[in-house]
C-alpha atoms as a PDB file:
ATOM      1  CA  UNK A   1     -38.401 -10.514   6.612  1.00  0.00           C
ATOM      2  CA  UNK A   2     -39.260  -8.734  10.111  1.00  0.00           C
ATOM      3  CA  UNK A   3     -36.091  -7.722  11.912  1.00  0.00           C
ATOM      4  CA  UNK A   4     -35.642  -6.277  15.335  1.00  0.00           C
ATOM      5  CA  UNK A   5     -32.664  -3.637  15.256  1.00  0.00           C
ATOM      6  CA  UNK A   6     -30.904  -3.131  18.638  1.00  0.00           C
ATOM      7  CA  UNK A   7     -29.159  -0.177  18.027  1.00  0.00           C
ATOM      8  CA  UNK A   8     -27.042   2.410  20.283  1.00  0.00           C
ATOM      9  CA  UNK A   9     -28.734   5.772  19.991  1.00  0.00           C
ATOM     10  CA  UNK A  10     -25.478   6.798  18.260  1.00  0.00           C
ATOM     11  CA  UNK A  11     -27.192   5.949  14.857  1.00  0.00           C
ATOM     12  CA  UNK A  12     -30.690   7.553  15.809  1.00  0.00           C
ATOM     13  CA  UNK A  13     -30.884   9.687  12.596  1.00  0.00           C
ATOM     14  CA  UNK A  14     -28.936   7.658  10.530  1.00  0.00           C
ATOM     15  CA  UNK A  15     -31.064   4.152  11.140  1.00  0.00           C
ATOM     16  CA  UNK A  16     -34.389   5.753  11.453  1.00  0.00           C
ATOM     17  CA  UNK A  17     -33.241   6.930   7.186  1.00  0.00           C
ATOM     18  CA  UNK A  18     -31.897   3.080   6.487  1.00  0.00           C
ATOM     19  CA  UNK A  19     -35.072   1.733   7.778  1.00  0.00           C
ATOM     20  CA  UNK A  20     -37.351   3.688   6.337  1.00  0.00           C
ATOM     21  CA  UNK A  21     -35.953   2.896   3.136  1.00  0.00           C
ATOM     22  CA  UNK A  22     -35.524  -1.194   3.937  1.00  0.00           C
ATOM     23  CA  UNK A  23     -37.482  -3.680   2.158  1.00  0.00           C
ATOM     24  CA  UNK A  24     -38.129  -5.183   5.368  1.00  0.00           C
ATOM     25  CA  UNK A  25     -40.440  -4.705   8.547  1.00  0.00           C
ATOM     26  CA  UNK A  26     -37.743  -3.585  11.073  1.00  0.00           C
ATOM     27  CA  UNK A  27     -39.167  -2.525  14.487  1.00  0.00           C
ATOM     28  CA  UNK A  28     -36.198  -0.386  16.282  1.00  0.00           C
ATOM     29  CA  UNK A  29     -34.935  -0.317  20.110  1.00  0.00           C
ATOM     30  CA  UNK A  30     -32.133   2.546  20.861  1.00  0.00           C
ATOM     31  CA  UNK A  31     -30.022   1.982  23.729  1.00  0.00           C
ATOM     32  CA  UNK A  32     -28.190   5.051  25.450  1.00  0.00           C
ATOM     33  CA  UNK A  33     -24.547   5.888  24.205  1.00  0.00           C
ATOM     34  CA  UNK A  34     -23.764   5.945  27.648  1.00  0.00           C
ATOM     35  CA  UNK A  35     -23.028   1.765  27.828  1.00  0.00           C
ATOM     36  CA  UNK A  36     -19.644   2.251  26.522  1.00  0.00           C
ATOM     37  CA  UNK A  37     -19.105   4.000  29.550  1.00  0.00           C
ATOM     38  CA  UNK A  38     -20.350   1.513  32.672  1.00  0.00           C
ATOM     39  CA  UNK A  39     -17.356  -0.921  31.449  1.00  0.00           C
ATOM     40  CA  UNK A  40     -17.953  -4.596  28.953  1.00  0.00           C
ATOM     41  CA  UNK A  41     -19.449  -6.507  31.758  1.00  0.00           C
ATOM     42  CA  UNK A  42     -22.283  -4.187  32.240  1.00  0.00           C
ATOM     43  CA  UNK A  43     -22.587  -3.052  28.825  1.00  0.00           C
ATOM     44  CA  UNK A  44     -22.803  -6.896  27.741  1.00  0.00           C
ATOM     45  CA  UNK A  45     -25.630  -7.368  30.301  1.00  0.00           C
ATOM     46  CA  UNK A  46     -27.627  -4.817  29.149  1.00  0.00           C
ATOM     47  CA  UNK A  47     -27.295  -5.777  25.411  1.00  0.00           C
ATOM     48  CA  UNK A  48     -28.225  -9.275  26.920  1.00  0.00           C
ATOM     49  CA  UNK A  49     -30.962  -8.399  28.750  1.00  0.00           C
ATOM     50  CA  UNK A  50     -32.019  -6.096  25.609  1.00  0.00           C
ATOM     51  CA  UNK A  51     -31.388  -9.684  22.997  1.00  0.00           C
ATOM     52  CA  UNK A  52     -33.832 -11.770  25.741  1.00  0.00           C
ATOM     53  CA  UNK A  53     -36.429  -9.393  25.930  1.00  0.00           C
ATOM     54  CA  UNK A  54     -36.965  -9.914  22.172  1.00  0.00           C
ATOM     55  CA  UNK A  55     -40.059 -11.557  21.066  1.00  0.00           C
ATOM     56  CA  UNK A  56     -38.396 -14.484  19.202  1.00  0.00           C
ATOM     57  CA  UNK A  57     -41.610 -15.548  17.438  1.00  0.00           C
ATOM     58  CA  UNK A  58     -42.082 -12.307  15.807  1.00  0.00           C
ATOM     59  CA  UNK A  59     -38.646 -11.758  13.841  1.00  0.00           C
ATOM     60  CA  UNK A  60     -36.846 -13.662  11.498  1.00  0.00           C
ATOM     61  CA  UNK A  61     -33.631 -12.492  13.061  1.00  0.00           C
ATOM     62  CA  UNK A  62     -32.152  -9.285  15.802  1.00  0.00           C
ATOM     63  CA  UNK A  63     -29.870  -7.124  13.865  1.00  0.00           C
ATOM     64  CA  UNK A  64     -27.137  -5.476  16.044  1.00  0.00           C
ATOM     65  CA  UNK A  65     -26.154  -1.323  15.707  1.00  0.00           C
ATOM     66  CA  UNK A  66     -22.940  -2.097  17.212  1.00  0.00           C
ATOM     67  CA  UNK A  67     -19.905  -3.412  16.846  1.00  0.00           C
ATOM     68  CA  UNK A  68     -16.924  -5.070  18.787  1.00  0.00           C
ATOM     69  CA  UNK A  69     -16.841  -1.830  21.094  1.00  0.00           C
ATOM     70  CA  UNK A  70     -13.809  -2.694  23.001  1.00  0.00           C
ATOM     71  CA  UNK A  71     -15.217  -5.978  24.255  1.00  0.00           C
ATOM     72  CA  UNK A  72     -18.663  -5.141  24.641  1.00  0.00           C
ATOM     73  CA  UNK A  73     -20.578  -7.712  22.520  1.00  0.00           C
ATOM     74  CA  UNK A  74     -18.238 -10.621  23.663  1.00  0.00           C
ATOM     75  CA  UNK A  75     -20.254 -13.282  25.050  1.00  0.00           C
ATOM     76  CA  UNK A  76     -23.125 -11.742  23.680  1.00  0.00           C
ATOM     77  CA  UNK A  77     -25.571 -15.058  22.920  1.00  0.00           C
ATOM     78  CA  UNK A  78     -28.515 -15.927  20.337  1.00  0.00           C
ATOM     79  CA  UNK A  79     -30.692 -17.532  22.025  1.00  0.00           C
ATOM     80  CA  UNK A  80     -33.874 -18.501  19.183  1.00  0.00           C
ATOM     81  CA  UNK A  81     -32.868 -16.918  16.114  1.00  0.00           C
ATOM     82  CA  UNK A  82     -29.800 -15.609  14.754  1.00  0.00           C
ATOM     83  CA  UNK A  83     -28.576 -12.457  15.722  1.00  0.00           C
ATOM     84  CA  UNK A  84     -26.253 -10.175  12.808  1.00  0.00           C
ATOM     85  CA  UNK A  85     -23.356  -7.972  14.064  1.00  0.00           C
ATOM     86  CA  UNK A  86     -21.037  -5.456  11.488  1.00  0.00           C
ATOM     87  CA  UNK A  87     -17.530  -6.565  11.637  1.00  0.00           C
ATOM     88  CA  UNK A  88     -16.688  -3.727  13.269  1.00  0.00           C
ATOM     89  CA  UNK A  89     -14.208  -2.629  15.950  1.00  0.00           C
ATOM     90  CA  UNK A  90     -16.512   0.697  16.746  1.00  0.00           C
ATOM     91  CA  UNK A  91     -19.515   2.827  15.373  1.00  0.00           C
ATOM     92  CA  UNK A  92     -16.823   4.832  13.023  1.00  0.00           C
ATOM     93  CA  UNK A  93     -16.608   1.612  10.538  1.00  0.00           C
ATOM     94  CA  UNK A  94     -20.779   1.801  10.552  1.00  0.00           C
ATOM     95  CA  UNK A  95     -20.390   5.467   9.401  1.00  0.00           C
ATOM     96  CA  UNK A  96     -17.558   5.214   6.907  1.00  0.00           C
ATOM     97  CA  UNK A  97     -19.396   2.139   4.954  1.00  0.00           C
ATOM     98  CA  UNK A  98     -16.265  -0.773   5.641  1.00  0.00           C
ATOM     99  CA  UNK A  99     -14.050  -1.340   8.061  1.00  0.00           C
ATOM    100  CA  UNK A 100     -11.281  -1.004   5.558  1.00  0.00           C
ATOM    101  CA  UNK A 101     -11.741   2.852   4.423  1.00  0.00           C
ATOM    102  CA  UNK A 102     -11.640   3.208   8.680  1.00  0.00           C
ATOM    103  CA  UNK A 103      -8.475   1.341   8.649  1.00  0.00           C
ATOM    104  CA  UNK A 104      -7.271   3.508   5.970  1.00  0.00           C
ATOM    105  CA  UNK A 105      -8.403   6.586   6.938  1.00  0.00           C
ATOM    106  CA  UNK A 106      -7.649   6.124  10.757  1.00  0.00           C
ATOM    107  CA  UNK A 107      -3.687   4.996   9.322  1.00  0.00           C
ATOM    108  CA  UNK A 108      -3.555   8.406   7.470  1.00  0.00           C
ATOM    109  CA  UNK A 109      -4.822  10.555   9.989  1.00  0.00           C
ATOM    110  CA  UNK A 110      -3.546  10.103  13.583  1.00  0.00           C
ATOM    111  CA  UNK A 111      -4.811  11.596  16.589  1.00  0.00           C
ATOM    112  CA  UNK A 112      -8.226  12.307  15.128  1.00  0.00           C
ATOM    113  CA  UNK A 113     -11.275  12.140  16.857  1.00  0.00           C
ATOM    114  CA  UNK A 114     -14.812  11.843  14.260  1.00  0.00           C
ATOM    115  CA  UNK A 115     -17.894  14.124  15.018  1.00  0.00           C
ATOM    116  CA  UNK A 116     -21.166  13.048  14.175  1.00  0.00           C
ATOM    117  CA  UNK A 117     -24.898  14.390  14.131  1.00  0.00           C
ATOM    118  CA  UNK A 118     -25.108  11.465  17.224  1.00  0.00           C
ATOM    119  CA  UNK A 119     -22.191  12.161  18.613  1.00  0.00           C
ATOM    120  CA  UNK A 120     -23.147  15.807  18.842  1.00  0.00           C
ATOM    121  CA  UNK A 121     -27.279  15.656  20.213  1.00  0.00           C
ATOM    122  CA  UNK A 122     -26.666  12.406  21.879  1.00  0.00           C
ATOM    123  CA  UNK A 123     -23.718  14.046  24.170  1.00  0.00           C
ATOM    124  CA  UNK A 124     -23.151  17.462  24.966  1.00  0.00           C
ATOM    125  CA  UNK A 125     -19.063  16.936  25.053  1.00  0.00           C
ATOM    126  CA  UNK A 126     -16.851  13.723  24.035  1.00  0.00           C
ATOM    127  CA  UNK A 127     -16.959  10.977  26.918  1.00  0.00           C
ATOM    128  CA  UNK A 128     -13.308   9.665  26.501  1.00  0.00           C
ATOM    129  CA  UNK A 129     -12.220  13.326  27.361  1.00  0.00           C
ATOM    130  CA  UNK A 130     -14.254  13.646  31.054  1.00  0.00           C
ATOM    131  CA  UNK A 131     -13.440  12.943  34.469  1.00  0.00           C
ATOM    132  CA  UNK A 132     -16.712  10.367  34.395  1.00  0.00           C
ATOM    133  CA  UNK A 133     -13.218   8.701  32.199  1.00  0.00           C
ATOM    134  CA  UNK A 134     -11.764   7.307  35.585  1.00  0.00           C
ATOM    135  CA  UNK A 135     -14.848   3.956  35.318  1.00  0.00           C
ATOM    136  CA  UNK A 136     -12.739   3.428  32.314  1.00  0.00           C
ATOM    137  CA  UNK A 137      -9.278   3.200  33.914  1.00  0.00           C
ATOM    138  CA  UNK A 138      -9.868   0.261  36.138  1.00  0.00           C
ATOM    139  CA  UNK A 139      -9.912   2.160  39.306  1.00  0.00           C
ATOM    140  CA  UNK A 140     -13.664   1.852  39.492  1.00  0.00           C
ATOM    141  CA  UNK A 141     -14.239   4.921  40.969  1.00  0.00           C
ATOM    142  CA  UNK A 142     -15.799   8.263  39.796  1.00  0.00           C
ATOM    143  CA  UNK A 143     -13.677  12.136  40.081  1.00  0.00           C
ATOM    144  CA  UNK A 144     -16.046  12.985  42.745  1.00  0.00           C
ATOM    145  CA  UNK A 145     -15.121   9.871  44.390  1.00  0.00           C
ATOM    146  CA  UNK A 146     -11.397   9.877  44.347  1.00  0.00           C
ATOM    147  CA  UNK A 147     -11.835  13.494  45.516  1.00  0.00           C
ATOM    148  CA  UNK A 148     -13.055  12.472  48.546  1.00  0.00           C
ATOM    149  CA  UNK A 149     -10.878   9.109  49.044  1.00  0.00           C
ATOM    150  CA  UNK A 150      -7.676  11.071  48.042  1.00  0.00           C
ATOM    151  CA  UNK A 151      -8.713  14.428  48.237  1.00  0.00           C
ATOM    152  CA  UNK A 152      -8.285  17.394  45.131  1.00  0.00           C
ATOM    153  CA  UNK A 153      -4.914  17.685  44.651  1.00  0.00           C
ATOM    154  CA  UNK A 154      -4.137  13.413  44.566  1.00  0.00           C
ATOM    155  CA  UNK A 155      -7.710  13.142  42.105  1.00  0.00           C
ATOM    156  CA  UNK A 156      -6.210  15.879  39.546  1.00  0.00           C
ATOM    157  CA  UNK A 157      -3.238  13.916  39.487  1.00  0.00           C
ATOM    158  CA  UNK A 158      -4.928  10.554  39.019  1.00  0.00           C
ATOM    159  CA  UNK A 159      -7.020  12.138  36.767  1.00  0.00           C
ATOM    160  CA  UNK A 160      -4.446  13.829  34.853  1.00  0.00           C
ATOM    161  CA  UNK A 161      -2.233  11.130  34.445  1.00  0.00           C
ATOM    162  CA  UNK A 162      -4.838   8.168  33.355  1.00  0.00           C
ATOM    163  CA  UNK A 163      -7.808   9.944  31.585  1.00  0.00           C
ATOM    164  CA  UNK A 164      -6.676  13.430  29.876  1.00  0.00           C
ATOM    165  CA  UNK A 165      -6.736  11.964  26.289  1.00  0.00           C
ATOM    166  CA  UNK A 166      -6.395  14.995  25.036  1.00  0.00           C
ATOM    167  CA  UNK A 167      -3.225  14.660  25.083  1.00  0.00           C
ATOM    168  CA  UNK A 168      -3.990  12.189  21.745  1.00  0.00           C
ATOM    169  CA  UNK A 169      -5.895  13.932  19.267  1.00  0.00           C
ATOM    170  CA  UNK A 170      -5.286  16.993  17.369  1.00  0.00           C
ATOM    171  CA  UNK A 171      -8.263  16.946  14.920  1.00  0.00           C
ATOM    172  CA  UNK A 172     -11.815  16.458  14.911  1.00  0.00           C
ATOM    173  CA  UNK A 173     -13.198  14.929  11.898  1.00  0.00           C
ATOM    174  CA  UNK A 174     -16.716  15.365  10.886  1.00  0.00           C
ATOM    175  CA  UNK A 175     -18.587  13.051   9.101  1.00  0.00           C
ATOM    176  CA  UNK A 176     -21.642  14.392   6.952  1.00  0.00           C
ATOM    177  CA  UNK A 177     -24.224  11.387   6.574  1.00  0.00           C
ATOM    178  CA  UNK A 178     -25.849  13.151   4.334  1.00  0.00           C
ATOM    179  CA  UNK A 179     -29.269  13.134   6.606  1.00  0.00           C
ATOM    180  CA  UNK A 180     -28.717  15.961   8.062  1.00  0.00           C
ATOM    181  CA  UNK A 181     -31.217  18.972   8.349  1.00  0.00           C
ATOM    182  CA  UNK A 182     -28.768  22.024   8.004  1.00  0.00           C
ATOM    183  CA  UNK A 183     -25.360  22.766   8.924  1.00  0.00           C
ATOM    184  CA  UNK A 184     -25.999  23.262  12.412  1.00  0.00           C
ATOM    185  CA  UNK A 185     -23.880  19.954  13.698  1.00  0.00           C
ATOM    186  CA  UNK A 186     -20.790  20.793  11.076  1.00  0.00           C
ATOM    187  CA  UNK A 187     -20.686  24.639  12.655  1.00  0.00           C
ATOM    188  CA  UNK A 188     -20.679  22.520  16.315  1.00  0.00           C
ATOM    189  CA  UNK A 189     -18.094  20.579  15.062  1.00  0.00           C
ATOM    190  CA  UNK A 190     -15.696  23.293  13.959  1.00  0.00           C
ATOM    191  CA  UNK A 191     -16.260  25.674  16.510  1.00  0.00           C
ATOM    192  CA  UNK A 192     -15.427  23.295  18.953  1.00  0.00           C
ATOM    193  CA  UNK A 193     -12.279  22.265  17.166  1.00  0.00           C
ATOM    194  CA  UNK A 194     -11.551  25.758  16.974  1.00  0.00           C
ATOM    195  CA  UNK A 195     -12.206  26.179  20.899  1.00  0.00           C
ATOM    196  CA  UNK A 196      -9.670  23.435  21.518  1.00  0.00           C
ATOM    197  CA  UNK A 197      -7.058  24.508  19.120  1.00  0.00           C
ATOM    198  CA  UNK A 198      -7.273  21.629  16.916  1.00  0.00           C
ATOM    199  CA  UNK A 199      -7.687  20.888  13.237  1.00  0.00           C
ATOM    200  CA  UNK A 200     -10.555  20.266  11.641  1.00  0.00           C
ATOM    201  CA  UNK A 201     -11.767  18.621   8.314  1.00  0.00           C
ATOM    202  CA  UNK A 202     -15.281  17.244   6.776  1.00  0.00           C
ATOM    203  CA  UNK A 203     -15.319  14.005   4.947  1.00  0.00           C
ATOM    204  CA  UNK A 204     -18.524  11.941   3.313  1.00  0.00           C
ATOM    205  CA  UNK A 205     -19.566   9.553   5.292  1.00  0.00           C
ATOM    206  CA  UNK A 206     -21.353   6.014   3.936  1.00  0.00           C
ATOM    207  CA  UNK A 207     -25.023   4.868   4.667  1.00  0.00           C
ATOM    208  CA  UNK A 208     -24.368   1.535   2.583  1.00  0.00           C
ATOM    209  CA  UNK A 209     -22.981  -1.189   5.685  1.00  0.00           C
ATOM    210  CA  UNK A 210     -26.080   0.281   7.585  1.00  0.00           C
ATOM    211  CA  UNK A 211     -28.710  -0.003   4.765  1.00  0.00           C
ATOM    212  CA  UNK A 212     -27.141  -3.441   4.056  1.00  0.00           C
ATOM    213  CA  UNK A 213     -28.051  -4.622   7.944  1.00  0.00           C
ATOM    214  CA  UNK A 214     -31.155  -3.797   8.110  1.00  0.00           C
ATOM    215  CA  UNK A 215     -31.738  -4.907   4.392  1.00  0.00           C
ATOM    216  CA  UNK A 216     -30.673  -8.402   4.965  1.00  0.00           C
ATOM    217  CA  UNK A 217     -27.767  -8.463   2.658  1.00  0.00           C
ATOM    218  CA  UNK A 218     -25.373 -10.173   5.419  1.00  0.00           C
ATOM    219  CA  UNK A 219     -22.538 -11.183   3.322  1.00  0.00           C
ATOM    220  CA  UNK A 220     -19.633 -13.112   5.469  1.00  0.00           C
ATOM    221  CA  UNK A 221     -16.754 -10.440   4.857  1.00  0.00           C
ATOM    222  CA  UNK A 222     -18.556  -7.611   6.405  1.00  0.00           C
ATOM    223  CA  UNK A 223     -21.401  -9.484   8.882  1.00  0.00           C
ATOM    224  CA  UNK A 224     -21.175 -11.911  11.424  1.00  0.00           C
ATOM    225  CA  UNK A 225     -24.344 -14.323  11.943  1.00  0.00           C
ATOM    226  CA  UNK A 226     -24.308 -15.451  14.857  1.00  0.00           C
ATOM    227  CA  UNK A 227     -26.677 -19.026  15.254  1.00  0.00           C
ATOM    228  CA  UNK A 228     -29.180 -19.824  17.372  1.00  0.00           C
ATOM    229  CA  UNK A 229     -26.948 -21.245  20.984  1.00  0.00           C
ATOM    230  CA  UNK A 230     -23.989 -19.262  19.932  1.00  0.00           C
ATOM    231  CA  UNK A 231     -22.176 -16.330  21.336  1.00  0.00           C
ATOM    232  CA  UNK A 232     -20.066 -13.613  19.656  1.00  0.00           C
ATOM    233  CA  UNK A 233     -16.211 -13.807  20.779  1.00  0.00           C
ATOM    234  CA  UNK A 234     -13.309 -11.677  19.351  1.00  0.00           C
ATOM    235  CA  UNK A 235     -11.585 -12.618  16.812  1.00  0.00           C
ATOM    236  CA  UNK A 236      -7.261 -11.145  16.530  1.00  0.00           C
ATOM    237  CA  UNK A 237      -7.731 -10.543  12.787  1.00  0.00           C
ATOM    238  CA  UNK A 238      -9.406  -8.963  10.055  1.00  0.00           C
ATOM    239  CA  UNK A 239     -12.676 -10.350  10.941  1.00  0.00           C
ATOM    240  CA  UNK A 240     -13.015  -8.858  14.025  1.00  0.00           C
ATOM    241  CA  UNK A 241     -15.608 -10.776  15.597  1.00  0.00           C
ATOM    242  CA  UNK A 242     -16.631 -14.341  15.408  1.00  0.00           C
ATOM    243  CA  UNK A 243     -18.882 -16.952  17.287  1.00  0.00           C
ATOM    244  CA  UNK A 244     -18.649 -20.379  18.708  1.00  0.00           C
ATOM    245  CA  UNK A 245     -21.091 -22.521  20.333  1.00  0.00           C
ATOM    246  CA  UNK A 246     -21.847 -21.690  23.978  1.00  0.00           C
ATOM    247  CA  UNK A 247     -21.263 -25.265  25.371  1.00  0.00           C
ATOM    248  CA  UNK A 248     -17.689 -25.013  24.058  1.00  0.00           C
ATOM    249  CA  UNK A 249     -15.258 -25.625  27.490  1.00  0.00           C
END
């Protein structure tokens, strides 16, 4: 088969070793990590805009580097050939191999937040835990901006009271791939853990759900296909996602 991955750049290292080692021709396209920032709307319309750019003729299907993302993908549509999504809520289940060891592990271990080689090069500090936060929130507006709507003391507040998620974790969890080059991202890892007076632990992470999507081993319990006129829609249960046709009312 010839696949077209559309992956966030989250997975840069880790994809560019699954497809290298795939069967298949897979030609890749890395979006920036920053779309799960901009809110779903936009980051649907640039996966969207990403999906119709695709040269239909020239793949056999578009394989997604994503998952549900909060509800980024929803409403996401095939449009010529089928397009294959993880069941996934987020980019943690792609790096622990299922979504179940995430459920397990994330049950076990509250207030943890996972470190990557991505995570690391492909953001210089964790998103979720920055002022840049407040697009998140619903008020629409960036720290700079409420600064100067509300002025210093009123933003801090604001900010302090809707985005410092800090307040949540207590551990940074590092997951070694098993790509990497040295030990330069674990040493990242801890020492910021250790700058933030949190806990810190390494785990082995899983290459197998990624080396399965871009091998074309879509089973039903761990991939959704999504048809040709059909969009991807949240599902409330194990399954995560789903699809229905896109003339449904």
């Amino acid at each position: 088969m010839r696949l077209k991955l559309i992956s966030c750049e989250i997975f840069y290292r880790e994809m560019c070793a699954v497809v290298a080692r795939s069967p298949n021709m897979v030609d890749i396209e890395f979006l920036p990590k920053g779309l799960h920032d901009i809110g779903s709307d936009k980051m649907l319309a640039r996966l969207q805009s990403a999906l119709d750019s695709v040269e239909d003729a020239r793949y056999d299907a578009v394989v997604l580097g994503y998952g549900l993302c909060g509800t980024g993908i929803v409403g996401l549509t095939a449009r010529s050939i089928p397009v294959v999504v993880p069941r996934a809520h987020d980019c943690i289940t792609h790096f622990l191999g299922s979504k179940e060891r995430y459920a397990e592990y994330f049950q076990n271990h509250p207030g943890v937040y996972f470190k990557t080689t991505g995570w690391i090069e492909r953001g210089t500090d964790l998103e979720q835990l920055t002022r840049q936060a407040l697009h998140k929130s619903g008020l629409g507006y960036t720290y700079s901006e409420l600064v100067e709507k509300y002025g210093e003391d009123n933003a801090k507040f604001l900010y302090e009271q809707l985005c410092d998620t800090t307040r949540n974790y207590q551990q940074f969890t590092y997951i070694e791939m098993g790509i990497e080059p040295d030990g330069r991202f674990e040493r990242i890892a801890q020492e910021e853990a250790a700058g933030r007076g949190w806990r810190f632990e390494k785990i082995r992470g899983d290459l197998s759900l990624l080396e399965r999507l871009v091998g074309g081993e879509w089973d039903d319990r761990d991939f959704l296909t999504v048809p040709p006129g059909w969009r991807v829609v949240a599902r409330y249960d194990e399954s995560i996602i789903g699809a229905e046709p896109v003339s449904q009312p």
